[in-house]
PDB file of N, CA and C in Angstrom:
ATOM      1  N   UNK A   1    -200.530  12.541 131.842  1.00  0.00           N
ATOM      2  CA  UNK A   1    -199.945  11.324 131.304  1.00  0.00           C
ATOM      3  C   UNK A   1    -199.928  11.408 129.778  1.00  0.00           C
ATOM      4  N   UNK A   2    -198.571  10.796 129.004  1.00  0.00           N
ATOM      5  CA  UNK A   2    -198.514  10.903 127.570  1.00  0.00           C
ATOM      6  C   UNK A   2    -198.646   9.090 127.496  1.00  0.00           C
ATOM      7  N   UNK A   3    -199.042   8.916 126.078  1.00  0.00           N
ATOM      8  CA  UNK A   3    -198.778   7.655 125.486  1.00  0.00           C
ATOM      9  C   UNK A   3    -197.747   7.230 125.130  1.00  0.00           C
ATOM     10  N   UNK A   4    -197.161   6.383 124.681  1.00  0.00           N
ATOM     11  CA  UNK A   4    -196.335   5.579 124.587  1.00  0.00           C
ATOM     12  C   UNK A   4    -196.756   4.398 123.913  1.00  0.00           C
ATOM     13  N   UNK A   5    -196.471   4.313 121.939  1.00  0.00           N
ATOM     14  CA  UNK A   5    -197.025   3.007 121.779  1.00  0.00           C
ATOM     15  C   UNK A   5    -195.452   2.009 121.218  1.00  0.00           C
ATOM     16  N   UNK A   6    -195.752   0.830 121.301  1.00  0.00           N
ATOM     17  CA  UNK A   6    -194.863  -0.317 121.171  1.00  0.00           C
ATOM     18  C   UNK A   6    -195.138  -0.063 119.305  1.00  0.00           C
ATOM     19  N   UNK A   7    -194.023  -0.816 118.718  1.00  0.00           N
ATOM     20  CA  UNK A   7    -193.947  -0.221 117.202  1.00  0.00           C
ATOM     21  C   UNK A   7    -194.708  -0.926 116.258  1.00  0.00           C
ATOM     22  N   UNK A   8    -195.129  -2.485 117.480  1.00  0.00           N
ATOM     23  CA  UNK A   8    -196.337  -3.694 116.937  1.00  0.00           C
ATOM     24  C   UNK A   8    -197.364  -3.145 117.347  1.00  0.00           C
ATOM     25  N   UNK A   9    -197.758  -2.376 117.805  1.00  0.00           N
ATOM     26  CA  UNK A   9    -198.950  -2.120 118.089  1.00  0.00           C
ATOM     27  C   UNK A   9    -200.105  -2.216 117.030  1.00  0.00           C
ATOM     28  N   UNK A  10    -199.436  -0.986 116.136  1.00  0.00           N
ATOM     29  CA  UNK A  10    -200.456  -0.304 114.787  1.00  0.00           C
ATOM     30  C   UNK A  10    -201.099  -1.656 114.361  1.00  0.00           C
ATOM     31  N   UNK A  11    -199.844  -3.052 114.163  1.00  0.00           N
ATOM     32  CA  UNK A  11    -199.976  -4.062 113.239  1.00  0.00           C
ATOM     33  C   UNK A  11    -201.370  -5.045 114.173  1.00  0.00           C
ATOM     34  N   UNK A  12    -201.491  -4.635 115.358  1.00  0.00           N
ATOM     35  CA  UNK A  12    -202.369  -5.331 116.606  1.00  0.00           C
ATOM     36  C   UNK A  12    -203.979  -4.641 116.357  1.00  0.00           C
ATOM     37  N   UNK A  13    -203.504  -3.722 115.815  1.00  0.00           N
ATOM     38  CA  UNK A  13    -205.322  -2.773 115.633  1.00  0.00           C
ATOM     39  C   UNK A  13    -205.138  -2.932 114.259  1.00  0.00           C
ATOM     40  N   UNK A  14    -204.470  -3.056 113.158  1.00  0.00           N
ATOM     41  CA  UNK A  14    -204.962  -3.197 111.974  1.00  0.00           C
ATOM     42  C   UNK A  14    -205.482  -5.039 111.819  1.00  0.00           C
ATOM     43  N   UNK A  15    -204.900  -5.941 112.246  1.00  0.00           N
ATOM     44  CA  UNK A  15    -205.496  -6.949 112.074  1.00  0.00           C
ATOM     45  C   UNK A  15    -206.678  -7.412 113.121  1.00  0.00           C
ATOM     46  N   UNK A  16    -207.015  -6.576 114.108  1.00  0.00           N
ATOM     47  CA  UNK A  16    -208.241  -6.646 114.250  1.00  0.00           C
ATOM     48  C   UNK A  16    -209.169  -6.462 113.518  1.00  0.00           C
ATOM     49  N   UNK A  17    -208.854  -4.497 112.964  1.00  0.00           N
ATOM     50  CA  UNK A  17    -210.244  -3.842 112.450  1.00  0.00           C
ATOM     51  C   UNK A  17    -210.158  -5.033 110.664  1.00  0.00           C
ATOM     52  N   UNK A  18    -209.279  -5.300 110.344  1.00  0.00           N
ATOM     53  CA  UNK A  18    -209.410  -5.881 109.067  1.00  0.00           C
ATOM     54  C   UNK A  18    -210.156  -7.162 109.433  1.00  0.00           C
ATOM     55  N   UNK A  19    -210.372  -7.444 110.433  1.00  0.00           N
ATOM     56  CA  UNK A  19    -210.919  -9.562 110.303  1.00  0.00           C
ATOM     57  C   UNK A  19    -212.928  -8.503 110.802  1.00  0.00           C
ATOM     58  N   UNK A  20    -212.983  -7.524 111.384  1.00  0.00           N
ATOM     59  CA  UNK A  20    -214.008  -6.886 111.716  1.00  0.00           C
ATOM     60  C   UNK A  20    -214.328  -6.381 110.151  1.00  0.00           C
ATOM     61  N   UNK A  21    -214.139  -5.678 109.379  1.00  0.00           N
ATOM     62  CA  UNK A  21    -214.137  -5.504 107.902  1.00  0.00           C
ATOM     63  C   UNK A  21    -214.996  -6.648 107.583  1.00  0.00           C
ATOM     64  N   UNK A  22    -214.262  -7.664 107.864  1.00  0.00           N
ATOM     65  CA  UNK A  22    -215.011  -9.045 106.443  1.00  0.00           C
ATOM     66  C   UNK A  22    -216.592  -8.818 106.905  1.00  0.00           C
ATOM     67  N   UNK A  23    -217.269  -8.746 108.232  1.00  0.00           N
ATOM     68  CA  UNK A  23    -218.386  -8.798 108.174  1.00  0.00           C
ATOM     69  C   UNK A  23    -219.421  -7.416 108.247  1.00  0.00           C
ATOM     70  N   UNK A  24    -218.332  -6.642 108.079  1.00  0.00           N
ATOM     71  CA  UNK A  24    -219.135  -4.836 108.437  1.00  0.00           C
ATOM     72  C   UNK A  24    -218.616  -4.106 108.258  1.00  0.00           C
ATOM     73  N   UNK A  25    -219.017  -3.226 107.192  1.00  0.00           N
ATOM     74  CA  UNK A  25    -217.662  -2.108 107.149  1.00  0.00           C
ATOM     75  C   UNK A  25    -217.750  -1.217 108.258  1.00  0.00           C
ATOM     76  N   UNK A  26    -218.276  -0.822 109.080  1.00  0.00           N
ATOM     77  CA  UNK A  26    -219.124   0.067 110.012  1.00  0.00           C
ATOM     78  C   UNK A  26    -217.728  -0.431 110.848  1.00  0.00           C
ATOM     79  N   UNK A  27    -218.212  -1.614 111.467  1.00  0.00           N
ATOM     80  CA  UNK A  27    -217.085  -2.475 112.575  1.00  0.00           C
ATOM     81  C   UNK A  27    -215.534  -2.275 112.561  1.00  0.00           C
ATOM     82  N   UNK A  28    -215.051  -1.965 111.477  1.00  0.00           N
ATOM     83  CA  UNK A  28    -213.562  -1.516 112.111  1.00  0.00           C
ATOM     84  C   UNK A  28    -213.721  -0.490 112.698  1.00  0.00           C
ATOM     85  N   UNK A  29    -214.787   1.041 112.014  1.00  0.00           N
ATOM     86  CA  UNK A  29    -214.153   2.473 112.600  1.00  0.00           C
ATOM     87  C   UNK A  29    -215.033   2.016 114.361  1.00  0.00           C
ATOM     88  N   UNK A  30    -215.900   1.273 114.664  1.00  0.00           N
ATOM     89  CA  UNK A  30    -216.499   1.121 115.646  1.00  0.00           C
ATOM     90  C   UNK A  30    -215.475   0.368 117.055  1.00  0.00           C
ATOM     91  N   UNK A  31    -214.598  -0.446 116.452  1.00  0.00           N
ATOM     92  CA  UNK A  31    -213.386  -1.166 117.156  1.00  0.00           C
ATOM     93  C   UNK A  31    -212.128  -0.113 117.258  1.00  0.00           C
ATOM     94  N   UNK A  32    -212.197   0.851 116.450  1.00  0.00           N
ATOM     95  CA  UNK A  32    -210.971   1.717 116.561  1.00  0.00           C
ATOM     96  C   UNK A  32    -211.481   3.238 117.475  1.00  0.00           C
ATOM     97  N   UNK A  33    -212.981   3.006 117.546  1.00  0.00           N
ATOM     98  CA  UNK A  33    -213.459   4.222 118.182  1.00  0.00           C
ATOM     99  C   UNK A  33    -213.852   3.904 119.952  1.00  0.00           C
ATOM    100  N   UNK A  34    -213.955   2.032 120.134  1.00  0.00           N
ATOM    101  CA  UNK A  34    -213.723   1.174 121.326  1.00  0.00           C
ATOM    102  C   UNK A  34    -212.505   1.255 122.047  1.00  0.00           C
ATOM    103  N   UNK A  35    -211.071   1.340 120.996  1.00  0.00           N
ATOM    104  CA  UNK A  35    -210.191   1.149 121.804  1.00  0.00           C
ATOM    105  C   UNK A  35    -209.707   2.797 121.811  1.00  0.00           C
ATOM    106  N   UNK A  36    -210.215   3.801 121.340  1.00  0.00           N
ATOM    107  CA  UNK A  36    -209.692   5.188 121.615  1.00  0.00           C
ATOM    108  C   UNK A  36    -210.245   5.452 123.343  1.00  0.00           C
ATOM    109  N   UNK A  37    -211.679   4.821 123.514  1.00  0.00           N
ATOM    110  CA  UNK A  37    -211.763   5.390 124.738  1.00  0.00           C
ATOM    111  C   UNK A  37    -211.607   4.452 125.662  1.00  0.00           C
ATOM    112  N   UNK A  38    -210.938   3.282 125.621  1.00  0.00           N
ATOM    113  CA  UNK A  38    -210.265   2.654 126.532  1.00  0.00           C
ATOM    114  C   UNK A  38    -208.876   3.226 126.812  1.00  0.00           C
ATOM    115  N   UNK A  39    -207.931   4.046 125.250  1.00  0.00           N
ATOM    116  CA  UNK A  39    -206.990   4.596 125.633  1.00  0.00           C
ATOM    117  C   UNK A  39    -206.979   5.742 126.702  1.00  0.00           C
ATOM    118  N   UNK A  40    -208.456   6.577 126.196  1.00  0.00           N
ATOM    119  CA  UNK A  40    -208.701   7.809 127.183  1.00  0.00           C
ATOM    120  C   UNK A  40    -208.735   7.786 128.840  1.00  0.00           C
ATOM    121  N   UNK A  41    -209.344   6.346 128.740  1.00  0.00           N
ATOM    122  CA  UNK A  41    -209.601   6.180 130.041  1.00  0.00           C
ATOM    123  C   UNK A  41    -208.282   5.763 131.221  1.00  0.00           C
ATOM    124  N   UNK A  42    -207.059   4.997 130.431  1.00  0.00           N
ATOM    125  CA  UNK A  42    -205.954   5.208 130.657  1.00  0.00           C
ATOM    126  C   UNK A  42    -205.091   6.032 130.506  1.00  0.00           C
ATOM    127  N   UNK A  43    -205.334   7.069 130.068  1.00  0.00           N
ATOM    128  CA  UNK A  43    -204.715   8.516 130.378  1.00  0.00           C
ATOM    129  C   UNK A  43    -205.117   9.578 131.831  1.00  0.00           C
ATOM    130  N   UNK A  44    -206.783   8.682 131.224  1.00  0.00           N
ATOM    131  CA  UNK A  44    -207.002   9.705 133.307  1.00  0.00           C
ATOM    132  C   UNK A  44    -207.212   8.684 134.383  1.00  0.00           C
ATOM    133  N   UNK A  45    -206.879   7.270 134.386  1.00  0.00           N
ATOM    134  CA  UNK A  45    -206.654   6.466 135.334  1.00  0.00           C
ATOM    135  C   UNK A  45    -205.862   5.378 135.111  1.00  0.00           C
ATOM    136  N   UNK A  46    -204.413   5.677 135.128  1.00  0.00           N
ATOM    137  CA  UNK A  46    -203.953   4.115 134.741  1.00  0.00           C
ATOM    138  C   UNK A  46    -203.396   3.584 135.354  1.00  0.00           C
ATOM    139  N   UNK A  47    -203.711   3.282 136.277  1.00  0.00           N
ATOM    140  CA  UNK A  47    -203.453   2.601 137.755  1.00  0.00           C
ATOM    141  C   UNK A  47    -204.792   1.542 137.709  1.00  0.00           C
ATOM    142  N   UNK A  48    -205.565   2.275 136.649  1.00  0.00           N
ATOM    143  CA  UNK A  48    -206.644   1.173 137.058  1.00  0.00           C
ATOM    144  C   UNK A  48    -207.207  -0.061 136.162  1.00  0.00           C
ATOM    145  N   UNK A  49    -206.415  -0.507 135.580  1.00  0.00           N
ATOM    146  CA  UNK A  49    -205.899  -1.799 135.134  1.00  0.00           C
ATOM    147  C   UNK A  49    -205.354  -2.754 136.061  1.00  0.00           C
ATOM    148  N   UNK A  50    -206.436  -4.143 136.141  1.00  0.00           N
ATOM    149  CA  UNK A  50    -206.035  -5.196 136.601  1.00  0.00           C
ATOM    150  C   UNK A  50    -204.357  -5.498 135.901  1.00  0.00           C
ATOM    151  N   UNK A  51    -204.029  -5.964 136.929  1.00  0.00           N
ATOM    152  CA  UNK A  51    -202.674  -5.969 136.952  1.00  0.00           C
ATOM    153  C   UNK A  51    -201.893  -7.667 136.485  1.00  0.00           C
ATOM    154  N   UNK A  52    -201.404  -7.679 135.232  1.00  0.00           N
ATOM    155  CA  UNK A  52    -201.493  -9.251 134.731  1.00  0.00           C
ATOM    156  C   UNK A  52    -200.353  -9.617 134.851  1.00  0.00           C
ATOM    157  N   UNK A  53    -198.859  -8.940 134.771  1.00  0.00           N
ATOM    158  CA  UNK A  53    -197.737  -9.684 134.945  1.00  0.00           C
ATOM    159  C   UNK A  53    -196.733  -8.300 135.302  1.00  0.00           C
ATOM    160  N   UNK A  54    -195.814  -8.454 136.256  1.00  0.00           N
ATOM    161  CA  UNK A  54    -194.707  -7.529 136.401  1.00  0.00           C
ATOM    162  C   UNK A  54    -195.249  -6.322 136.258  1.00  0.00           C
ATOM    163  N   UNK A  55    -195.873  -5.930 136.830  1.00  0.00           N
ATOM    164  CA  UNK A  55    -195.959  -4.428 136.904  1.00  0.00           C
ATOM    165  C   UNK A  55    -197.251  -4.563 135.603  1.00  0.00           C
ATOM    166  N   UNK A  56    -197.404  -4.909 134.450  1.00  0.00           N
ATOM    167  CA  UNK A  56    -197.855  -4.596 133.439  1.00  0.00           C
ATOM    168  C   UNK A  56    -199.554  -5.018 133.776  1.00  0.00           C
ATOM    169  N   UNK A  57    -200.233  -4.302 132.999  1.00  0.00           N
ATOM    170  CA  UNK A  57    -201.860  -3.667 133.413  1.00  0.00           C
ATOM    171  C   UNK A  57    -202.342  -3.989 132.103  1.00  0.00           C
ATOM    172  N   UNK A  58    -203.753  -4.509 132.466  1.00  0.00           N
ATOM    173  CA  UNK A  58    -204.979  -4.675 130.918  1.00  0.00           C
ATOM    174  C   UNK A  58    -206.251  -4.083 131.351  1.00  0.00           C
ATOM    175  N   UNK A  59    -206.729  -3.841 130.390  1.00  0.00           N
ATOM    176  CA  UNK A  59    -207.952  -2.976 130.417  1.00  0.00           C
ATOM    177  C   UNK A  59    -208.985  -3.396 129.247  1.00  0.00           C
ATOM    178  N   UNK A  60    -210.215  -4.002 129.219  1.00  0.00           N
ATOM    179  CA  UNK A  60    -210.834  -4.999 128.437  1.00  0.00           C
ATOM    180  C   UNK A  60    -211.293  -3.382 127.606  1.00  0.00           C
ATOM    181  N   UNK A  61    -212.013  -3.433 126.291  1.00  0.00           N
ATOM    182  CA  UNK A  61    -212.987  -2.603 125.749  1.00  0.00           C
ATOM    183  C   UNK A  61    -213.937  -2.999 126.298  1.00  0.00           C
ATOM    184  N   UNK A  62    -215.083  -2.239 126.126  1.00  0.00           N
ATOM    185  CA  UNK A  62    -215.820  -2.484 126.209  1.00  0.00           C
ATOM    186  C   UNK A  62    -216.521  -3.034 125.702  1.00  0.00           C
ATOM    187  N   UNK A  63    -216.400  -2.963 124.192  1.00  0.00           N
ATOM    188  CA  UNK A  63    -217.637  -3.468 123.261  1.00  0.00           C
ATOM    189  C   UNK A  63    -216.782  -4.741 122.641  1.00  0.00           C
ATOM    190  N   UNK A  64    -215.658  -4.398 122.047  1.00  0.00           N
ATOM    191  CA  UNK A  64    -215.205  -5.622 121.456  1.00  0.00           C
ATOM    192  C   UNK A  64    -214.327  -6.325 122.483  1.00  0.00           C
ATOM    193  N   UNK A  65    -214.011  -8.241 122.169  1.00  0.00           N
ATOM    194  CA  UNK A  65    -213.250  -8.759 123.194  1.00  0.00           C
ATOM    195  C   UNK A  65    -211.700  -8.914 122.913  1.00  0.00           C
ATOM    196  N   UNK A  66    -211.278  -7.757 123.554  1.00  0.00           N
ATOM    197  CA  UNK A  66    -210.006  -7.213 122.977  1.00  0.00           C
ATOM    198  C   UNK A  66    -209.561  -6.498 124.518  1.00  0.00           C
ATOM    199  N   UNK A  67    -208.283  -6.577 124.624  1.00  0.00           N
ATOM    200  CA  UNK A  67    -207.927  -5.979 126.145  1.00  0.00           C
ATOM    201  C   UNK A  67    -206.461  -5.488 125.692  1.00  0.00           C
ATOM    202  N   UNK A  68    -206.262  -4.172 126.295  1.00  0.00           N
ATOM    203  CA  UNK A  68    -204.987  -3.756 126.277  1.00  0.00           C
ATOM    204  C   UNK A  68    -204.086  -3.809 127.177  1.00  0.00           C
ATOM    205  N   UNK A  69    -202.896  -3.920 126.388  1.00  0.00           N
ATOM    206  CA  UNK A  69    -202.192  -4.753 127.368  1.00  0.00           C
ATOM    207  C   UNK A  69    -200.987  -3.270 127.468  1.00  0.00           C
ATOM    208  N   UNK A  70    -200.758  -2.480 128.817  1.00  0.00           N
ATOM    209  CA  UNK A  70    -200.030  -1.857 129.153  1.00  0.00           C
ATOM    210  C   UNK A  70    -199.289  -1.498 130.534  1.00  0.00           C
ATOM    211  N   UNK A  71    -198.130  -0.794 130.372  1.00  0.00           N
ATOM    212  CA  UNK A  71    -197.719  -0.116 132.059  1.00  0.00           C
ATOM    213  C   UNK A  71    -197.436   1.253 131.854  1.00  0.00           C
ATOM    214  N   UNK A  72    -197.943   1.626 133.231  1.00  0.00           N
ATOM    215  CA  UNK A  72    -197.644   2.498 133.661  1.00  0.00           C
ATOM    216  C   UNK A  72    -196.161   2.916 134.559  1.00  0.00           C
ATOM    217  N   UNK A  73    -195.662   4.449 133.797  1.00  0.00           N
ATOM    218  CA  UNK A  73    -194.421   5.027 134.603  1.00  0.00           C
ATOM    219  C   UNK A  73    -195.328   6.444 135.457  1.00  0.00           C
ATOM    220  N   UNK A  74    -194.285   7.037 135.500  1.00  0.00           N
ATOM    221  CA  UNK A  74    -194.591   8.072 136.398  1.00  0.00           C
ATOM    222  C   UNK A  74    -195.486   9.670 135.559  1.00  0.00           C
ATOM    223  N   UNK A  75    -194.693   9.714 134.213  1.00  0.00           N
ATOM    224  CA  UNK A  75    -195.947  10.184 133.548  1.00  0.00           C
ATOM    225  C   UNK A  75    -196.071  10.010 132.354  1.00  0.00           C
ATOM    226  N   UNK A  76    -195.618   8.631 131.803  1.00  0.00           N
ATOM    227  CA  UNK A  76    -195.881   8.282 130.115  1.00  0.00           C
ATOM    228  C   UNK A  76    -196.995   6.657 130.851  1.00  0.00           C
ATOM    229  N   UNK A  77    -197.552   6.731 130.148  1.00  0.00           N
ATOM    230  CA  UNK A  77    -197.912   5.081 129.748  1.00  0.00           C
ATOM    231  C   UNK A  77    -197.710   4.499 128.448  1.00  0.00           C
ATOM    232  N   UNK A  78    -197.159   3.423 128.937  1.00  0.00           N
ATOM    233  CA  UNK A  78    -196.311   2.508 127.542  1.00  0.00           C
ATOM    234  C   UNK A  78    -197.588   1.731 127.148  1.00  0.00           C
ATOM    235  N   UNK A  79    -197.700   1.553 125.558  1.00  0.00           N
ATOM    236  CA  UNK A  79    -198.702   0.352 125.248  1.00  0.00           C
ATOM    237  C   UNK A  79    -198.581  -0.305 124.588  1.00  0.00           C
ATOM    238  N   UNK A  80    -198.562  -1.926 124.973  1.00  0.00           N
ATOM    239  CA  UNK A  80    -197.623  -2.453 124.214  1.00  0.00           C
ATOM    240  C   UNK A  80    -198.572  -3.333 123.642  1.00  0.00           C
ATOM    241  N   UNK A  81    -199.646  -3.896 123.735  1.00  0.00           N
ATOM    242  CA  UNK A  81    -200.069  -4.821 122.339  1.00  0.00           C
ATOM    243  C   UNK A  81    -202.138  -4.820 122.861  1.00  0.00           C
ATOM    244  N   UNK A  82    -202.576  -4.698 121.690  1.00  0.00           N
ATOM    245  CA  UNK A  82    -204.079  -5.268 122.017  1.00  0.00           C
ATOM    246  C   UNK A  82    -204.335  -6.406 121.424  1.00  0.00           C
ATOM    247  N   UNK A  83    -204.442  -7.192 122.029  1.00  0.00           N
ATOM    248  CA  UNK A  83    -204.692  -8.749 122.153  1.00  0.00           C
ATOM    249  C   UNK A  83    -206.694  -8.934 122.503  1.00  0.00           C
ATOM    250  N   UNK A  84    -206.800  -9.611 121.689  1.00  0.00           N
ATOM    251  CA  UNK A  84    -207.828 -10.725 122.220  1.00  0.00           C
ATOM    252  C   UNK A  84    -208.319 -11.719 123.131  1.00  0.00           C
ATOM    253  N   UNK A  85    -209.132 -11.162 123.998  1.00  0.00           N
ATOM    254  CA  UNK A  85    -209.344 -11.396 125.286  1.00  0.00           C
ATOM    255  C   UNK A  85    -209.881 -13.105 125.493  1.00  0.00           C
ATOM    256  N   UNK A  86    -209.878 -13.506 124.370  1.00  0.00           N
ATOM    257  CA  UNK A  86    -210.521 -14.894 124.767  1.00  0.00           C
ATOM    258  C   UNK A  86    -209.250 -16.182 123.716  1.00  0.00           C
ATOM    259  N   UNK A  87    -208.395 -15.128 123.648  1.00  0.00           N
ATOM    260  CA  UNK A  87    -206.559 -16.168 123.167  1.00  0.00           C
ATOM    261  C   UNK A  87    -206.217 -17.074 124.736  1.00  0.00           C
ATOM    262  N   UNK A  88    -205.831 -18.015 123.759  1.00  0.00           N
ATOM    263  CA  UNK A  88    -204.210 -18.374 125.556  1.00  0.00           C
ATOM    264  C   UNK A  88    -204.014 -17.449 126.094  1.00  0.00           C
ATOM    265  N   UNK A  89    -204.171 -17.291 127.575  1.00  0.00           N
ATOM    266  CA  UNK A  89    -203.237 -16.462 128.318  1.00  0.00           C
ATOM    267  C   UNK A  89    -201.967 -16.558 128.303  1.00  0.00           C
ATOM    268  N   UNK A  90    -201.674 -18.089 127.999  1.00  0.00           N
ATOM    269  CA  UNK A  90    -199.621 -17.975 127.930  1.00  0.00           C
ATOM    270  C   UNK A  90    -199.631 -17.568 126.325  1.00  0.00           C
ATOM    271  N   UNK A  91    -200.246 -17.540 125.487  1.00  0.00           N
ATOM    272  CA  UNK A  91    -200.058 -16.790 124.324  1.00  0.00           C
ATOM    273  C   UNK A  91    -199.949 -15.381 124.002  1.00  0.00           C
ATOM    274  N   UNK A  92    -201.212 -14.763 125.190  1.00  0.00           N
ATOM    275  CA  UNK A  92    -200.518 -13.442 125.137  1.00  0.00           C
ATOM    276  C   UNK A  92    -199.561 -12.669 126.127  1.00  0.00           C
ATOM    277  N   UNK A  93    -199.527 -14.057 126.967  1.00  0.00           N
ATOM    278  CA  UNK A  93    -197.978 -13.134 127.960  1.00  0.00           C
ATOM    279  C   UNK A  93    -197.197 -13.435 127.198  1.00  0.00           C
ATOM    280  N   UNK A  94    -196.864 -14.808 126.526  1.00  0.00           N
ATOM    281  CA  UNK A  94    -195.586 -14.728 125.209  1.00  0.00           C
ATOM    282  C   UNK A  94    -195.411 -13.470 124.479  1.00  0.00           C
ATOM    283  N   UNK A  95    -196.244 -12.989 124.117  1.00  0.00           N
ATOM    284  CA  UNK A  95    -196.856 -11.746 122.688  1.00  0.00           C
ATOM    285  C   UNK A  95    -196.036 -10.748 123.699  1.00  0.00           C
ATOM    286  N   UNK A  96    -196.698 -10.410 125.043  1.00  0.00           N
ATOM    287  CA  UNK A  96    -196.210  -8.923 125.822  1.00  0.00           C
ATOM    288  C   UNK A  96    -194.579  -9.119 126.171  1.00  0.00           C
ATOM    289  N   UNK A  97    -194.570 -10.288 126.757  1.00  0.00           N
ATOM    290  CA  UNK A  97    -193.202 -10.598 127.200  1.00  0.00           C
ATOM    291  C   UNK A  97    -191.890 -10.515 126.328  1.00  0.00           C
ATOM    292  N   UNK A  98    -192.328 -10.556 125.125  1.00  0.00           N
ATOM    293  CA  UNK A  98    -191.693 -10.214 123.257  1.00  0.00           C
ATOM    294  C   UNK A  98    -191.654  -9.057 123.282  1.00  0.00           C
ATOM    295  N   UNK A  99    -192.016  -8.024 123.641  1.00  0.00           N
ATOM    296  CA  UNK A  99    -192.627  -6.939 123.577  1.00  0.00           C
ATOM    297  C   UNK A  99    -191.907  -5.978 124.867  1.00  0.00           C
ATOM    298  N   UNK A 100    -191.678  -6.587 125.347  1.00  0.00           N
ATOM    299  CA  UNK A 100    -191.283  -5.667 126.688  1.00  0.00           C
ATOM    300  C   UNK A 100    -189.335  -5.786 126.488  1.00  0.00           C
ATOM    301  N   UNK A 101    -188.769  -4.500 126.166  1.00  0.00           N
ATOM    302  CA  UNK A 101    -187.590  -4.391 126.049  1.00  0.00           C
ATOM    303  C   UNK A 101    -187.095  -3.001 125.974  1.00  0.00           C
TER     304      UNK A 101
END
């Protein structure tokens, strides 16, 4: 499986690790080193994402409360936004549903 990122993405992990910054400098590379192996782990299982709308799959980090929001094809996975796991849910299906084109 290859990646596939959405072109908002970058702008979805930089304003995380930057609001993580104000209280630690440690905490961004620690949130960007959270969501590398949530990416990994959707490269060797991505089927295994609870399944949140139309086909499309999230996968929480572990450490920070942040969930990625992606789907799977046959051998790319698309990724289209990391969102904050404790937002509106109709806020971030708005966000993916923007996103999906």
């Amino acid at each position: 499986m290859t990646l596939s990122f959405h072109p908002l993405l970058e702008g979805d992990i930089t304003d995380a690790a930057d609001y993580y910054s104000q209280f630690d400098p440690v905490l961004p590379g620690r949130f960007r080193a959270d969501l590398k192996e949530s990416l990994d782990s959707i490269v060797q299982f991505p089927f295994m994402g609870a399944v949140v709308m139309d086909g499309y799959r999230r996968i929480s980090l572990r450490v920070f409360p942040y969930m990625v929001v992606y789907r799977a094809f046959d051998s790319t996975v698309r990724v289209l936004a990391v969102v904050h796991a404790r937002r509106d849910p109709a806020w971030a299906e708005h966000l993916v549903r923007g996103r999906v084109a």
